[in-house]
C-alpha atoms as a PDB file:
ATOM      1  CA  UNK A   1     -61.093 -32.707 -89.730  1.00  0.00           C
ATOM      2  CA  UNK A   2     -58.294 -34.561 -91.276  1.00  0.00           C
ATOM      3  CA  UNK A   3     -55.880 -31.012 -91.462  1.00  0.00           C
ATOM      4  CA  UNK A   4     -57.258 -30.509 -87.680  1.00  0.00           C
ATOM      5  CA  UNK A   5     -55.580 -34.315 -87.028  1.00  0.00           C
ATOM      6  CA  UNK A   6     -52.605 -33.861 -89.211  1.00  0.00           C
ATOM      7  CA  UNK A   7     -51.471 -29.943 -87.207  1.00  0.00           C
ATOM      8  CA  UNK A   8     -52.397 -32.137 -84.127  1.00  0.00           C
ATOM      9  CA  UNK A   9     -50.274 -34.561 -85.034  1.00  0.00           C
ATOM     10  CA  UNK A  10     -47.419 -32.264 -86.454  1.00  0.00           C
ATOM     11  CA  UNK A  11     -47.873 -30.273 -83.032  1.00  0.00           C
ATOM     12  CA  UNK A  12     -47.143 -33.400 -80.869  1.00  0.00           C
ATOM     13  CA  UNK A  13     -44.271 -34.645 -83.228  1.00  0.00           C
ATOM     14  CA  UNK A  14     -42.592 -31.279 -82.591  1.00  0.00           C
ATOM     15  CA  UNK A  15     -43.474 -31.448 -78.892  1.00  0.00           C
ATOM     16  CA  UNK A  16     -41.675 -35.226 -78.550  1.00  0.00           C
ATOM     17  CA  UNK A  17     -39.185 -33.739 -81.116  1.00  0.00           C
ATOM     18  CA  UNK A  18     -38.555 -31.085 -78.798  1.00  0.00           C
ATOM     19  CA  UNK A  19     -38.645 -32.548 -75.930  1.00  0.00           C
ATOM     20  CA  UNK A  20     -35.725 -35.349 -76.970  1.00  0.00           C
ATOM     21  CA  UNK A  21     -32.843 -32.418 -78.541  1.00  0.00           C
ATOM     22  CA  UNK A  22     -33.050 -30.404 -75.740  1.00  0.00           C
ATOM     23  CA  UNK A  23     -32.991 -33.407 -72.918  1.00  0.00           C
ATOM     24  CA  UNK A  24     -30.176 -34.911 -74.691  1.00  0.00           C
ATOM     25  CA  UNK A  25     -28.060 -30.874 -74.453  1.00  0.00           C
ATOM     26  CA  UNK A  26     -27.351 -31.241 -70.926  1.00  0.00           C
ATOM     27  CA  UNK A  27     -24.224 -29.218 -69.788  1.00  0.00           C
ATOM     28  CA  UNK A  28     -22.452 -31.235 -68.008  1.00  0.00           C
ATOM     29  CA  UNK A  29     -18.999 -30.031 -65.845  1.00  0.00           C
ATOM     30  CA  UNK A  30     -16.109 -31.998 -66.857  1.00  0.00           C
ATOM     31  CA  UNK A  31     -13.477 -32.925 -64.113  1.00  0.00           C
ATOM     32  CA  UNK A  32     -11.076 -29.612 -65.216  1.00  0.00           C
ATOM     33  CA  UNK A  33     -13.175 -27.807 -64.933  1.00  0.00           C
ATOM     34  CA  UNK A  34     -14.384 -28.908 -61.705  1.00  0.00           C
ATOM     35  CA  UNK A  35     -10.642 -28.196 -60.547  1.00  0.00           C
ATOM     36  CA  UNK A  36     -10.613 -25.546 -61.660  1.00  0.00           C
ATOM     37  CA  UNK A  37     -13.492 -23.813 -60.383  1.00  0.00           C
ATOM     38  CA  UNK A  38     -12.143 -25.714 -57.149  1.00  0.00           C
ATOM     39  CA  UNK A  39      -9.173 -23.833 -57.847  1.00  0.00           C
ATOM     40  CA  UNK A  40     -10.467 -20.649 -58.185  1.00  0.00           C
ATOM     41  CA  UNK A  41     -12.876 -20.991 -54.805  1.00  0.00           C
ATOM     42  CA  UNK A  42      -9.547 -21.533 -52.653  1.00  0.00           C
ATOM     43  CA  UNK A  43      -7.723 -18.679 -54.303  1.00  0.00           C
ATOM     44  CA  UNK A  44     -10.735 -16.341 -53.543  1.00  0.00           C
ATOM     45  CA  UNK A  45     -10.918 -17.671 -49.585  1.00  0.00           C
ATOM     46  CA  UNK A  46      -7.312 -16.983 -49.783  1.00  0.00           C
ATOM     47  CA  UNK A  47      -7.259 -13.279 -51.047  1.00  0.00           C
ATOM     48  CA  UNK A  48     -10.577 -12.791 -48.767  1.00  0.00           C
ATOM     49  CA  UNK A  49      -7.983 -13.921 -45.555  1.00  0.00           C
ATOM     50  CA  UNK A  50      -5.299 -11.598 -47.138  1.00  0.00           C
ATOM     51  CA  UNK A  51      -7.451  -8.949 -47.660  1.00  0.00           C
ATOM     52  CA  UNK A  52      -8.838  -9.032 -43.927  1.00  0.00           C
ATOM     53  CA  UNK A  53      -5.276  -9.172 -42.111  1.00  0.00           C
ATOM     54  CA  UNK A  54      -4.074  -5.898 -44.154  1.00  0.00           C
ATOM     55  CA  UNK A  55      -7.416  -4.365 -43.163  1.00  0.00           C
ATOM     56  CA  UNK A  56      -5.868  -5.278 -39.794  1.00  0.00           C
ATOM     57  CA  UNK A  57      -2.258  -4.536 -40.367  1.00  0.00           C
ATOM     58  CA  UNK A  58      -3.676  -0.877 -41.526  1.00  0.00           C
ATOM     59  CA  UNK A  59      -5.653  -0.362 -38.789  1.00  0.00           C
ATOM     60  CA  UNK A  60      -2.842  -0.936 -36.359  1.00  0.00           C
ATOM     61  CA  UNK A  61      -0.563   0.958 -38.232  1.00  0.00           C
ATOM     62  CA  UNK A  62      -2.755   3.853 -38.233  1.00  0.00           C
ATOM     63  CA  UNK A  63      -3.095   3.744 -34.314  1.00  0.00           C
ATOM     64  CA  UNK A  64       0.923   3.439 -34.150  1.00  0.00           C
ATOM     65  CA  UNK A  65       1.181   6.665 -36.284  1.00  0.00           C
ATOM     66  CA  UNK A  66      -1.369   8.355 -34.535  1.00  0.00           C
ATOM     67  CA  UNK A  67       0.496   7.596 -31.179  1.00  0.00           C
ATOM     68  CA  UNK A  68       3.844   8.582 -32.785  1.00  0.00           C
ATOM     69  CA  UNK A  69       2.240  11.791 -33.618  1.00  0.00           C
ATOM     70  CA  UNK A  70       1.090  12.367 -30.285  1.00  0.00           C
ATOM     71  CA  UNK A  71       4.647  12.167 -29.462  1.00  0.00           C
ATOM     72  CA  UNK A  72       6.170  14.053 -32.145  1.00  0.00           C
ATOM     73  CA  UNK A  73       3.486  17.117 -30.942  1.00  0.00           C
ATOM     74  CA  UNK A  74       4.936  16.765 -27.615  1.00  0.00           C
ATOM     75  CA  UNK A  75       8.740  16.989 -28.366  1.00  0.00           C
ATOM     76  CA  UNK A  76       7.775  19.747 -30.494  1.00  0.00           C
ATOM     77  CA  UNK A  77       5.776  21.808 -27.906  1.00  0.00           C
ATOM     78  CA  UNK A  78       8.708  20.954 -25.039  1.00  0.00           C
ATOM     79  CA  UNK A  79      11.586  22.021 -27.707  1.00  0.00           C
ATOM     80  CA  UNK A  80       9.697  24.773 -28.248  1.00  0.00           C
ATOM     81  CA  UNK A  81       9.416  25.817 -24.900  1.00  0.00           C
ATOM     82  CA  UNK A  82      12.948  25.049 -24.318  1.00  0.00           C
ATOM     83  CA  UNK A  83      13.993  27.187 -27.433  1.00  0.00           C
ATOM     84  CA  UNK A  84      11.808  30.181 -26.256  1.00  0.00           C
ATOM     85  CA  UNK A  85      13.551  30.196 -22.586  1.00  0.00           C
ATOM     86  CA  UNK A  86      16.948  29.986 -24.229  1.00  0.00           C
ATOM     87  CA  UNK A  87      16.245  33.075 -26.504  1.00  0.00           C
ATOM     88  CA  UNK A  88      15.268  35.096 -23.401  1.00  0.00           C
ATOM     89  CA  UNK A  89      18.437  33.292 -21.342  1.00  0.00           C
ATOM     90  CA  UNK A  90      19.123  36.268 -18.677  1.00  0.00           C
ATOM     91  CA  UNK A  91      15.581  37.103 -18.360  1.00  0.00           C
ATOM     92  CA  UNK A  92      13.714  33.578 -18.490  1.00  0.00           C
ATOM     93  CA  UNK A  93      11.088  34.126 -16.472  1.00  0.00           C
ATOM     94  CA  UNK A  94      10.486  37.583 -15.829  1.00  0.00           C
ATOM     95  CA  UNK A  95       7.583  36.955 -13.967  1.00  0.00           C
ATOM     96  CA  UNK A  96       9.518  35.487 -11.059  1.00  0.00           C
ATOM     97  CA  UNK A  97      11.740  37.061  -8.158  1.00  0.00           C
ATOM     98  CA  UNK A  98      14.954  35.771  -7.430  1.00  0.00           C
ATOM     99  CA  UNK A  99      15.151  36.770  -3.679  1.00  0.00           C
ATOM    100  CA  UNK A 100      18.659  36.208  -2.726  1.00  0.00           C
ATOM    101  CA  UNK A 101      19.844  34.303   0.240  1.00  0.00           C
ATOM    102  CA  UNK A 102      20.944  36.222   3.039  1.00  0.00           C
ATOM    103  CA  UNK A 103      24.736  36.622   2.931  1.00  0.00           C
ATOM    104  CA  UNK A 104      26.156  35.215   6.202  1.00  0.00           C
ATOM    105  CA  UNK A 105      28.218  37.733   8.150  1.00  0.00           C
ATOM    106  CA  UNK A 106      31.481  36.448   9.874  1.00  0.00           C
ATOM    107  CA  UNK A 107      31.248  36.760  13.306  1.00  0.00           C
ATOM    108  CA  UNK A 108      33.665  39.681  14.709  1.00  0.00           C
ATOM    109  CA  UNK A 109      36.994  38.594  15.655  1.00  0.00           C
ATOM    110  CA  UNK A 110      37.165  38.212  19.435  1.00  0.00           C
ATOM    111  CA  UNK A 111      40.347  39.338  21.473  1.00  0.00           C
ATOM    112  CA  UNK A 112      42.134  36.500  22.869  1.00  0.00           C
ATOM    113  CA  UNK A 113      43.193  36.876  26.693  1.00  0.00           C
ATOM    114  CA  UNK A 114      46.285  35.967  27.321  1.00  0.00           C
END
């Protein structure tokens, strides 16, 4: 009984024991570090904001490009077209039938009476 009171008694000793080292090892934040990890919060909101208005800036720039595009496709096709008619200059359209006008006819000269 008395070995059954003494590992009882070591048991509890180590409990307390225990108990006392690791309550005393609290990690505590000193003020640098507190700065710093203040620190390092505003840098990330920062890079977060720049992050979102190039997301923007891209996105805009992409619709610009596409639009200029657009436009380059257009002057292209138009040049094109322009090139093609000038290759084929006396014959542009061959498709289409120049009537031409009717060539007014002087009036005979009339006799004067004198």
């Amino acid at each position: 009984m008395t070995l059954l009171k003494s590992r009882a008694g070591l048991v509890a000793f180590a409990a307390i024991g225990a108990v006392i080292v690791l309550s005393s090892c609290t990690c505590k934040i000193k003020d640098e570090q507190k700065a710093m990890i203040n620190q390092l919060r505003a840098d990330e909101k920062q890079l977060t904001a720049d992050i979102e208005k190039a997301e923007k800036d891209k996105t805009r720039i992409n619709n610009e490009l596409a639009s200029r595009e657009g436009e380059v496709r257009k002057c292209t096709e138009r040049k094109n077209f322009v090139q093609d008619k000038l290759n084929k200059f006396p014959d542009m359209w061959p498709d289409w039938k120049v009537t031409p006008d009717p060539v007014p006819v002087p009036p005979p000269p009339t006799k004067m009476k004198r």
